[in-house]
C-alpha atoms as a PDB file:
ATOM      1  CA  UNK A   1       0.000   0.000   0.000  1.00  0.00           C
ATOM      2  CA  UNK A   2       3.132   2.560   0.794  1.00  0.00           C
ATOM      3  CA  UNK A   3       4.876   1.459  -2.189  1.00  0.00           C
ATOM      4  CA  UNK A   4       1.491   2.481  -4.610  1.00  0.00           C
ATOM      5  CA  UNK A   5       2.016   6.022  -3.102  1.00  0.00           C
ATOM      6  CA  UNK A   6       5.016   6.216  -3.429  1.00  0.00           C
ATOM      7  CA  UNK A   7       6.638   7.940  -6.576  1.00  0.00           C
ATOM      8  CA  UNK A   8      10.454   7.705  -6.988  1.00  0.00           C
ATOM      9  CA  UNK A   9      13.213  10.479  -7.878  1.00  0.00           C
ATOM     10  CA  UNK A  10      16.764  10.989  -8.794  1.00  0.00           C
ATOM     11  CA  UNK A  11      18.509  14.433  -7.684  1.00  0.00           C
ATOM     12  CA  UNK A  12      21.849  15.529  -8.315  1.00  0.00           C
ATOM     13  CA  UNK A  13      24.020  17.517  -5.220  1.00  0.00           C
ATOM     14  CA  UNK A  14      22.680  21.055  -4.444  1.00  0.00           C
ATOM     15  CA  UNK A  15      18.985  19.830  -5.278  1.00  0.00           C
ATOM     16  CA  UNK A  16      17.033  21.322  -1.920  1.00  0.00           C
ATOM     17  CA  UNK A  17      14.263  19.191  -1.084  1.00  0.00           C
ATOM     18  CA  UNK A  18      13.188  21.004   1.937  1.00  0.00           C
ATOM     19  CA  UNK A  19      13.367  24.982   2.566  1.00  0.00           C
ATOM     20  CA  UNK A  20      13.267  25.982   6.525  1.00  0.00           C
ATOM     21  CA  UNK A  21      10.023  27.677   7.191  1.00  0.00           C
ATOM     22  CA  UNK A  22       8.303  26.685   4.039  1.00  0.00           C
ATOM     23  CA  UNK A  23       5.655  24.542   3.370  1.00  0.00           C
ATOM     24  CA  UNK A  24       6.101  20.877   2.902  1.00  0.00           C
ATOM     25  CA  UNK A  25       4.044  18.831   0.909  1.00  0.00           C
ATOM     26  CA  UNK A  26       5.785  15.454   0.515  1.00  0.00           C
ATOM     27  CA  UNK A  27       7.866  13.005   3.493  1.00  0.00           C
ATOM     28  CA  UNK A  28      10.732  11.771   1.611  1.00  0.00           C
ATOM     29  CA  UNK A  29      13.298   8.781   2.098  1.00  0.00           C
ATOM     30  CA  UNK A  30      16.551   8.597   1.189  1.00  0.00           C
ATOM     31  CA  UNK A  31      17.329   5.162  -0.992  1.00  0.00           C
ATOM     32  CA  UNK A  32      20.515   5.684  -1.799  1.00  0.00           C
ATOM     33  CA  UNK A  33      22.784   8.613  -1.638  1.00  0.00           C
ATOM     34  CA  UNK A  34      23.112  11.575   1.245  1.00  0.00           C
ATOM     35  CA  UNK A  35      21.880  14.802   2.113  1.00  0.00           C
ATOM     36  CA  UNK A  36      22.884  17.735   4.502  1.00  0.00           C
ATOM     37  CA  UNK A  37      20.529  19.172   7.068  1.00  0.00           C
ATOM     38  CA  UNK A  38      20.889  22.917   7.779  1.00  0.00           C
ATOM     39  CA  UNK A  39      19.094  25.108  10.391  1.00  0.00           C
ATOM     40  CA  UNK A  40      19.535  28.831  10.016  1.00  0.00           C
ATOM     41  CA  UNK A  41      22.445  28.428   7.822  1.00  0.00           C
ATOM     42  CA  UNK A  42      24.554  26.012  10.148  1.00  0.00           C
ATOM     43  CA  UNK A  43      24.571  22.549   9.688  1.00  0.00           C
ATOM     44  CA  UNK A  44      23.379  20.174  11.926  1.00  0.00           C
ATOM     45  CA  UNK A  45      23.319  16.398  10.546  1.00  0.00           C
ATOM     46  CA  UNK A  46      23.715  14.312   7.473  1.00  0.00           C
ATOM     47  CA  UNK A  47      20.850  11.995   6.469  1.00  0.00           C
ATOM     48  CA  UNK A  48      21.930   8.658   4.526  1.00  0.00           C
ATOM     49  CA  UNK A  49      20.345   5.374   2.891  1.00  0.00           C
ATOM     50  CA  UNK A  50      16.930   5.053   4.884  1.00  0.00           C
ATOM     51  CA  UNK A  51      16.581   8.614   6.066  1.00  0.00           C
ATOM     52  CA  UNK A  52      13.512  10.136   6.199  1.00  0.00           C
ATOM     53  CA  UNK A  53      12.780  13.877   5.519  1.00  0.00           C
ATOM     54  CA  UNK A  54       9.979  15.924   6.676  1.00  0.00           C
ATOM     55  CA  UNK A  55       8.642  13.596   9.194  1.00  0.00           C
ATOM     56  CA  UNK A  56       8.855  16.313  11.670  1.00  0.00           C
ATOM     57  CA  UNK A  57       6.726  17.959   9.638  1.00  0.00           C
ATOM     58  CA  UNK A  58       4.003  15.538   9.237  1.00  0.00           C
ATOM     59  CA  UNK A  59       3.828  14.633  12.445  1.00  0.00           C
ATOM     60  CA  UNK A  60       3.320  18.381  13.489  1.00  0.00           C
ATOM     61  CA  UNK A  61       1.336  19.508  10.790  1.00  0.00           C
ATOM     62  CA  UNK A  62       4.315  22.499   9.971  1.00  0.00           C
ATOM     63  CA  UNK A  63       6.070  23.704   7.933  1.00  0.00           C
ATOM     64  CA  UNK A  64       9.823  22.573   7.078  1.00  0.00           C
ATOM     65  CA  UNK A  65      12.127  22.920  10.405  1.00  0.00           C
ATOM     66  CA  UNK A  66      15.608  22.688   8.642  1.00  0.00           C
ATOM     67  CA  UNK A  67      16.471  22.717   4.882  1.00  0.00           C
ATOM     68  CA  UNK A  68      17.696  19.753   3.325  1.00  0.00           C
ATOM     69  CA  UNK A  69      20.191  19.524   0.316  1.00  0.00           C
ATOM     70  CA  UNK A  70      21.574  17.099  -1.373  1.00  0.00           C
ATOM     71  CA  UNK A  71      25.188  16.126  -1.335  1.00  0.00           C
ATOM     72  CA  UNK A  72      25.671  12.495  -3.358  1.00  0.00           C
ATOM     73  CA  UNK A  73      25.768  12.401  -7.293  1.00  0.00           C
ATOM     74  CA  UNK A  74      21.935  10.530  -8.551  1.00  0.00           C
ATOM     75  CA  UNK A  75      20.737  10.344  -4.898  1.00  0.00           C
ATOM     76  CA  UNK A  76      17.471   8.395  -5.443  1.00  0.00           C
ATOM     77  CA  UNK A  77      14.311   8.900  -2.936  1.00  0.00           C
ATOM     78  CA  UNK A  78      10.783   7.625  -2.243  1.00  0.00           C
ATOM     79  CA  UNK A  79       8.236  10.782  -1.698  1.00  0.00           C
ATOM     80  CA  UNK A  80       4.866   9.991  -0.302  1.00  0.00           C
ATOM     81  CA  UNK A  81       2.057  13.233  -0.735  1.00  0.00           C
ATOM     82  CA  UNK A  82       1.442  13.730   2.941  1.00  0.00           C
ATOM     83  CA  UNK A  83      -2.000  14.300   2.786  1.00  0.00           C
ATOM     84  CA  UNK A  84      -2.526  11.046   0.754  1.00  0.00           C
ATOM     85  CA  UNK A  85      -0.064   9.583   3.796  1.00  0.00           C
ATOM     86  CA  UNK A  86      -2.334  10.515   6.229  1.00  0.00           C
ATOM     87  CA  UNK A  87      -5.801   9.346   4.466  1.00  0.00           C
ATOM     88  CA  UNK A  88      -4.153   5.519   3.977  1.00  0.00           C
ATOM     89  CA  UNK A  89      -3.170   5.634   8.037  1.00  0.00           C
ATOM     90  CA  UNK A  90      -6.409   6.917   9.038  1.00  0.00           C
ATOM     91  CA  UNK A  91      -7.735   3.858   7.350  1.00  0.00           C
ATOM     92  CA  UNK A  92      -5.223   1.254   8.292  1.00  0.00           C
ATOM     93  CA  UNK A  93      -4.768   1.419  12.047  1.00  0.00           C
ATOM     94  CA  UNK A  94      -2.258  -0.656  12.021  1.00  0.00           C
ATOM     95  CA  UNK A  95      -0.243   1.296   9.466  1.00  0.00           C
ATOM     96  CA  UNK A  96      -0.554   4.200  11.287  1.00  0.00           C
ATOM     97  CA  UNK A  97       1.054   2.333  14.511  1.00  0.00           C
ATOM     98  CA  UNK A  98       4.223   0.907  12.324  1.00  0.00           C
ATOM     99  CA  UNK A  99       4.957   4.401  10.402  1.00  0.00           C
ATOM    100  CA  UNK A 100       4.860   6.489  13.652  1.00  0.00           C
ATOM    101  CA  UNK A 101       7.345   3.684  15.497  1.00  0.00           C
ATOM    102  CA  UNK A 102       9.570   4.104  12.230  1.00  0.00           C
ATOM    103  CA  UNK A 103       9.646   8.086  11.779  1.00  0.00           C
ATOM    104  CA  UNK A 104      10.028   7.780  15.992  1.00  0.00           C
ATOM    105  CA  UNK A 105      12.845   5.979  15.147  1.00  0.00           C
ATOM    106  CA  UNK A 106      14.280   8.053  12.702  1.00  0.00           C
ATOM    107  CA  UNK A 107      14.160  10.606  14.313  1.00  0.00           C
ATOM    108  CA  UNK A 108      15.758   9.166  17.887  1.00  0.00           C
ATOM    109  CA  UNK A 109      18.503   8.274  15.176  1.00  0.00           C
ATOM    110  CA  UNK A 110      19.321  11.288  13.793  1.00  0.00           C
ATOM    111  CA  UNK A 111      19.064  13.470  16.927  1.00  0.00           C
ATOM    112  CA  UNK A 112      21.249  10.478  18.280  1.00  0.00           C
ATOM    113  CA  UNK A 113      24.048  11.123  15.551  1.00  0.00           C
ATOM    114  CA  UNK A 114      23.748  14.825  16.292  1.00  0.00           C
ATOM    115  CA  UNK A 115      24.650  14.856  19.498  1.00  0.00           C
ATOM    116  CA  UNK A 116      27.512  12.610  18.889  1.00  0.00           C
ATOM    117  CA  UNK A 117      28.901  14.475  16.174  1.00  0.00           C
ATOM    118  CA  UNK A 118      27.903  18.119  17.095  1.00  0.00           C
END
């Protein structure tokens, strides 16, 4: 059911998938390649194969908290509409359960890596 959802890309480095304090439309994961995460010009962490981006904002309902960028040549990534996201969870219960333990996850992870590599 994600995988019908989902729609695949290919960026090249500098491609910005998120803009702090924009809107954010889509939650993204990294397949294969990296990214850098910046808050107010500084970065902060570097997302890798099985990152997610803009979970913070779906589970908030905000807009983008950092701005993502991407570093890797032909980084490929999943993006899921998050309003379509949302519907298929509100009618699969148990969806809804596994996605919020995985972006939990994700995000224990990176905020894990950050404060081990300030």
């Amino acid at each position: 059911k994600l995988m019908r959802l989902s729609t695949w890309h290919t960026a090249d480095p500098g491609k910005k998938l998120t803009e702090e304090g924009q809107s954010l439309e889509h939650v993204m994961l990294i397949y294969s390649g990296e990214a850098k995460v910046e808050v107010a010009g500084k970065q902060v962490n570097q997302l890798k194969d099985g990152d997610f981006i803009g979970e913070m904002s779906f589970f908030t309902g905000t807009q983008a908290t950092a701005t993502v960028t991407i570093l890797s040549e032909k980084t490929r990534y999943l993006s899921w509409e998050k309003k379509a996201l949302a519907a298929l969870m509100d009618r699969n219960p148990n969806l809804r359960f596994a996605m919020q333990s995985i972006l939990g996850n994700d995000l224990t992870q990176k905020l894990q890596r950050n404060l081990i590599n300030p």
